[in-house]
Protein backbone atom coordinates (compact mmCIF):
# COMPACT_ATOMS: atom_id res chain seq x y z
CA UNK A 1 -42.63 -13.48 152.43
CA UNK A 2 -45.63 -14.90 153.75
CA UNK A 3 -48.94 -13.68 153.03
CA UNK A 4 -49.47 -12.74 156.50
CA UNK A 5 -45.70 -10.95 156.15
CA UNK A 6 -46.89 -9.33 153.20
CA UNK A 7 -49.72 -8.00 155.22
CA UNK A 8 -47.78 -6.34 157.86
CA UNK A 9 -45.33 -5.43 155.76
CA UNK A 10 -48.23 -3.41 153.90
CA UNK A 11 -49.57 -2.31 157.75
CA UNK A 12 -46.29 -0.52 158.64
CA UNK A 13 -45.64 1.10 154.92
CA UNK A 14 -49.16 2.34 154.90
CA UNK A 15 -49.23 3.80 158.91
CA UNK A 16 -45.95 5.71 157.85
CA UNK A 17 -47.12 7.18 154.69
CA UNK A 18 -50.28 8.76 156.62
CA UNK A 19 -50.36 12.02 157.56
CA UNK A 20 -48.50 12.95 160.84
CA UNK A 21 -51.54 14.91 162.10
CA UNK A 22 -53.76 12.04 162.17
CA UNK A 23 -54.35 9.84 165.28
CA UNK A 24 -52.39 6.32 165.58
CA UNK A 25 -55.83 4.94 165.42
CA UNK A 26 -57.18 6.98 162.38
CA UNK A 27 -53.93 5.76 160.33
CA UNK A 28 -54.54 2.10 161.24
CA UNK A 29 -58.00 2.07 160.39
CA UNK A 30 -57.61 3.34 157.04
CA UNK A 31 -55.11 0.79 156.76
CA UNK A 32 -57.13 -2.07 157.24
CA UNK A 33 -59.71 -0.59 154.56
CA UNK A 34 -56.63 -0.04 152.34
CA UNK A 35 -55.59 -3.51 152.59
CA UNK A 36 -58.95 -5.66 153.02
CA UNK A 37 -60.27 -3.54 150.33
CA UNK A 38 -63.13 -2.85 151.94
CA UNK A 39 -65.47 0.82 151.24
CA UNK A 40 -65.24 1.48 154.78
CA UNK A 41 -64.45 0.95 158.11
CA UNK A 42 -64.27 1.61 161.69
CA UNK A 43 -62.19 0.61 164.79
CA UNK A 44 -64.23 0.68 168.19
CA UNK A 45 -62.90 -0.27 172.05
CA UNK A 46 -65.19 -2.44 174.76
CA UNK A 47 -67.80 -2.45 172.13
CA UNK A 48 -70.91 -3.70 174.35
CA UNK A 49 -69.37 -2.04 177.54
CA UNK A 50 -70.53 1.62 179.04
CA UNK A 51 -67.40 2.70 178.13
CA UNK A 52 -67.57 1.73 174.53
CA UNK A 53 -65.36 3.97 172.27
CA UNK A 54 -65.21 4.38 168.53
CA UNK A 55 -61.63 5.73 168.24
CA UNK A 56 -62.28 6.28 164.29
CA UNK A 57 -63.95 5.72 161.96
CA UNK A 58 -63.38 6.21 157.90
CA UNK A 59 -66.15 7.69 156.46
CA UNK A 60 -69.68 9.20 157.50
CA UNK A 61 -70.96 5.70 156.35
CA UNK A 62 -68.57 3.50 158.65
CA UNK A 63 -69.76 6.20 161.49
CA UNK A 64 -73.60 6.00 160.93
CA UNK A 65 -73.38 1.87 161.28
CA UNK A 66 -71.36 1.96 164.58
CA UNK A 67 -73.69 4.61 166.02
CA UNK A 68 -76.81 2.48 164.85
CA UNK A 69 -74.93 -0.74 166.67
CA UNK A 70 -74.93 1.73 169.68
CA UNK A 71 -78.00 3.35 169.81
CA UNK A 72 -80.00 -0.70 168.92
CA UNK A 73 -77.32 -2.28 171.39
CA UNK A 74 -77.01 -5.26 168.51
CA UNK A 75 -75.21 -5.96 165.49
CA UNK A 76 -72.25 -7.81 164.11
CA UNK A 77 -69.89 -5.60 165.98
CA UNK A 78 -71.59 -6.65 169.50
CA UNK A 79 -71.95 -10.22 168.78
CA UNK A 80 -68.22 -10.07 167.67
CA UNK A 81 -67.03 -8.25 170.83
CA UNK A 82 -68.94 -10.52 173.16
CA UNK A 83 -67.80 -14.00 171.34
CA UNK A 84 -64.50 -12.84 169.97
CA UNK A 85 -65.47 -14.15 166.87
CA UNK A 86 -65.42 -12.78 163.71
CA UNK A 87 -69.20 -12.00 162.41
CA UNK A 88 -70.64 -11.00 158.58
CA UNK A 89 -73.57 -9.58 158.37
CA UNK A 90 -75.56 -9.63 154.86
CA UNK A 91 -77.48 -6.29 154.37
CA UNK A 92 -79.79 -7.23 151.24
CA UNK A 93 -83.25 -6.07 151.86
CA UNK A 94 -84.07 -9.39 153.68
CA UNK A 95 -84.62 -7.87 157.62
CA UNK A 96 -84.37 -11.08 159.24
CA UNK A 97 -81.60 -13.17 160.79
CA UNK A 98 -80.21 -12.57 163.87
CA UNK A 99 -79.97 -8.33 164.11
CA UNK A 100 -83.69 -7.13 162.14
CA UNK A 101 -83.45 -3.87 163.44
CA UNK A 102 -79.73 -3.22 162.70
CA UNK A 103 -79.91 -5.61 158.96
CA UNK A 104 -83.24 -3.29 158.25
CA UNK A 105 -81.62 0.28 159.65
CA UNK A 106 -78.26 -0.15 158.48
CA UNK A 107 -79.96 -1.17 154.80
CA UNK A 108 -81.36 2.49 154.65
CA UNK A 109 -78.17 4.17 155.84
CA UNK A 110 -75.69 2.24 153.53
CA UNK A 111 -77.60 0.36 150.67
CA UNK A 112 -77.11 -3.50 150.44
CA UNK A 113 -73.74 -3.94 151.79
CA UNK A 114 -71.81 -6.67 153.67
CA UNK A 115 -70.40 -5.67 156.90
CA UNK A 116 -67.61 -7.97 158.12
CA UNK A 117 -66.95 -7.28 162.17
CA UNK A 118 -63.67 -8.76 163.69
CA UNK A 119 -62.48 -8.99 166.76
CA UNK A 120 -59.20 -7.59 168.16
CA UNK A 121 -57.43 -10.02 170.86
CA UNK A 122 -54.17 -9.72 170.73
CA UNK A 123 -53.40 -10.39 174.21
CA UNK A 124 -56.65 -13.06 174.51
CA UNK A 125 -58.90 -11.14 175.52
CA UNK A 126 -61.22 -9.20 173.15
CA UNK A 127 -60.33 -5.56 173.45
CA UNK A 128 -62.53 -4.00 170.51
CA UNK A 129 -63.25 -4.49 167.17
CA UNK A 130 -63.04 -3.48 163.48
CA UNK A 131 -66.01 -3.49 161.18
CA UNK A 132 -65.82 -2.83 157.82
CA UNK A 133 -68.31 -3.19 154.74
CA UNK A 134 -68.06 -3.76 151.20
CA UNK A 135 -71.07 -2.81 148.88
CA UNK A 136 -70.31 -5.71 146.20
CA UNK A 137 -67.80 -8.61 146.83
CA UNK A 138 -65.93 -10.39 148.97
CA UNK A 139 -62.92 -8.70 151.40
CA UNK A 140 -59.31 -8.98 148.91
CA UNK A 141 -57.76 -11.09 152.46
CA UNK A 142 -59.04 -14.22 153.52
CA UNK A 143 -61.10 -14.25 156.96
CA UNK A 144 -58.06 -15.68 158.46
CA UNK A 145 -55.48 -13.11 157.33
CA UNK A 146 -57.94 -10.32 158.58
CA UNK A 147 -58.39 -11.79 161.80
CA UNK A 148 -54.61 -11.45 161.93
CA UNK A 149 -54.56 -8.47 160.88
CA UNK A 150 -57.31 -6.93 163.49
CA UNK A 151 -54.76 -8.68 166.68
CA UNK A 152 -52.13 -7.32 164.84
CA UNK A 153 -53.87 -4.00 165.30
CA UNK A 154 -54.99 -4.16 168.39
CA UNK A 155 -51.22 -5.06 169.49
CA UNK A 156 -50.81 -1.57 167.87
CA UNK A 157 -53.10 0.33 169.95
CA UNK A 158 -52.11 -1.61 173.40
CA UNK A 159 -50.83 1.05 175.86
CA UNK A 160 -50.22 0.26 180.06
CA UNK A 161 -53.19 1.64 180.99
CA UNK A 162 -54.89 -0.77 178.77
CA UNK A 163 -53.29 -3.57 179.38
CA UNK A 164 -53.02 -3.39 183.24
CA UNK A 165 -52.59 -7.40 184.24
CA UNK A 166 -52.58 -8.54 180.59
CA UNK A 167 -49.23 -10.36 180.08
CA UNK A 168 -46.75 -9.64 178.01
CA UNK A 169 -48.05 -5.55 177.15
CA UNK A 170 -47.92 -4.62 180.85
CA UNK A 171 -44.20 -3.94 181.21
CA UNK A 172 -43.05 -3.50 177.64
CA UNK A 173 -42.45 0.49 177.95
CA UNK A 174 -40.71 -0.02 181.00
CA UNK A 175 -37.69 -1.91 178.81
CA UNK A 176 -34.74 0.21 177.46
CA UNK A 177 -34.01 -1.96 175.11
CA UNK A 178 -37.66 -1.28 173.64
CA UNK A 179 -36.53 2.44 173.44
CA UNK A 180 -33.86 1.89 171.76
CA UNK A 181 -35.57 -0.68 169.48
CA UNK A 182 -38.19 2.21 169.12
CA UNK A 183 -35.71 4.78 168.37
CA UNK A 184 -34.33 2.86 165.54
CA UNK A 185 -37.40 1.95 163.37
CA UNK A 186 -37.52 6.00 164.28
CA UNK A 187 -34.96 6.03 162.26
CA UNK A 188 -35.53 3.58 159.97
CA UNK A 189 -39.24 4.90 158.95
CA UNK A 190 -38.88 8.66 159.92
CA UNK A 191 -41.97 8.13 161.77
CA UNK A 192 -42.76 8.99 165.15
CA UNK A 193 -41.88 7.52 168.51
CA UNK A 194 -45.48 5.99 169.40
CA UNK A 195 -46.23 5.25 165.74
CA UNK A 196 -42.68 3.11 165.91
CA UNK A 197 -43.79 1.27 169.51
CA UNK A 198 -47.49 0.44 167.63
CA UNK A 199 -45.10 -1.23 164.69
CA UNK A 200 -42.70 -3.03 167.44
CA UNK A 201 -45.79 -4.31 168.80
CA UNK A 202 -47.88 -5.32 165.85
CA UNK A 203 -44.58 -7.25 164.73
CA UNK A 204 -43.99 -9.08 167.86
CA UNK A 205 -47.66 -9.97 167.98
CA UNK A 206 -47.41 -11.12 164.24
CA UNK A 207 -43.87 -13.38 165.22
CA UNK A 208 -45.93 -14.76 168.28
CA UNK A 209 -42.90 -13.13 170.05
CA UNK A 210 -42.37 -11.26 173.12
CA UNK A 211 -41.75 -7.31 172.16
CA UNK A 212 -38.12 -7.62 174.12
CA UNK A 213 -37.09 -10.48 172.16
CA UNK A 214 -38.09 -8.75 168.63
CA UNK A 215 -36.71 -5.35 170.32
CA UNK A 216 -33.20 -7.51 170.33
CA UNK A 217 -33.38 -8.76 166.79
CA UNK A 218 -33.68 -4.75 165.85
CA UNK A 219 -31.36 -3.53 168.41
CA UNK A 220 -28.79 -5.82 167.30
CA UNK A 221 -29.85 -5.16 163.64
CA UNK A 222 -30.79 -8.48 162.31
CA UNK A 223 -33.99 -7.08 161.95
CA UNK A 224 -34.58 -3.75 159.54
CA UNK A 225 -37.76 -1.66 158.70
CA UNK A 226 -36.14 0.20 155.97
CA UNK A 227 -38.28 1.79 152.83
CA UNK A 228 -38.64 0.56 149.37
CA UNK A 229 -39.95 1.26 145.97
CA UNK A 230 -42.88 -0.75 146.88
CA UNK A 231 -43.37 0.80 150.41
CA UNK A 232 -42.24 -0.70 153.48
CA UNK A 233 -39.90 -3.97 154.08
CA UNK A 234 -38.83 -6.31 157.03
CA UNK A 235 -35.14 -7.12 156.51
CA UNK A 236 -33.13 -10.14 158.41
CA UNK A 237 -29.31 -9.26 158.38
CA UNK A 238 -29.16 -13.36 159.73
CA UNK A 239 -30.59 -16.36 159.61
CA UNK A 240 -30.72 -17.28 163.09
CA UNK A 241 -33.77 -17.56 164.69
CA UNK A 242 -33.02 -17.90 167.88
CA UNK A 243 -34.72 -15.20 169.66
CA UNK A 244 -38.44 -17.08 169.38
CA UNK A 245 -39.14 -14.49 166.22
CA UNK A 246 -40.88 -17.74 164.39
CA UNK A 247 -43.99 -17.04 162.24
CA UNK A 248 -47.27 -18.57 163.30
């Protein structure tokens, strides 16, 4: 597998394992701390909008930082919603660059600390972000790979109502072939029906694929989620690769 394979791969294994009773978003958050090794992390929607939403957050750390971004109205989570851009933020004790009052606040709340803010646009156009921070180091994934991984996310949370006018999300839950796609990795995961869509998604996003043409590939089983000693892995029962399921 790619690395980027590897990375979903590790996405879906770790969303199933999470407890039932948490939120979609609470699994995939902890996810992307899991797997970007970072201390901490939160996921937050229309970040510099009135209708801003942090759907979770890890810890009481991760929470404190996205409140201070909302209460200052700056940090690296605002400059990364509004440029779609990925933006890191040193926290060291030295309160200038471009967010004082947020490097200087967030210093006293966390400690020195790197905070890493990334975009989510799966679709193309910026629909949140993740932030995370490290107290010592360097993320485990290059910036790339968690850029990928934060569309790949924000594939996961798409729903209609979101994604009203945004080609290709609008119609996908309108497609039986999706529901029976969805009913399989069901199956396949013992996971449940929305947390099997948010995987569908995430993997047509990550095959720069349309959800009905990786929806065939499972329907007509040449693609598998099926569990492993070493968590979760994407099978191909054939070769072909004619349903536009190419990697990036």
């Amino acid at each position: 597998m790619t690395n980027r394979s590897a990375v979903l791969a590790r996405l879906a294994s770790l969303v199933a394992a999470a407890p039932r009773d948490q939120s979609l978003a609470v699994r995939l958050c902890a996810a992307c701390v899991t797997i970007l090794g970072a201390d901490g992390g939160a996921i937050t929607l229309a970040s510099t909008r009135p209708e801003r939403l942090t759907v979770s957050t890890s810890d009481g750390t991760s929470a404190r930082i996205e409140d201070l971004q909302d209460v200052l109205g700056e940090g690296p989570g605002q400059e990364a919603f509004r440029e779609g851009r990925a933006v890191v933020t040193h926290v060291d004790g030295d309160h200038g660059g471009p967010f004082p009052m947020f490097t200087e606040m967030a210093g006293d709340i966390a400690g020195p600390v790197t905070v890493w803010a990334i975009p989510m646009h799966p679709g193309g156009t910026t629909i949140g972000v993740i932030t995370l921070y490290r107290s010592a180091g360097a993320l485990t994934e290059s910036l790339d790979d968690a850029q990928f991984l934060a569309d790949a996310v924000g594939a996961a949370l798409l729903d209609d109502r979101m994604t009203a006018g945004m080609a290709p999300f609008a119609t996908w839950s309108d497609r039986a072939r999706v529901h029976q796609a969805t009913g399989m990795i069901v199956a396949q995961l013992a996971i449940t029906p929305d947390d099997a869509l948010a995987i569908l998604r995430a993997h047509a996003y990550a095959s720069s694929a349309t959800l009905d043409s990786i929806a065939r590939e499972v329907v007509e089983r040449r693609l598998t989620f099926t569990h492993t000693d070493h968590g979760v892995s994407h099978g191909a029962a054939a070769s072909d690769d004619s349903t536009g399921s190419g990697g990036r």
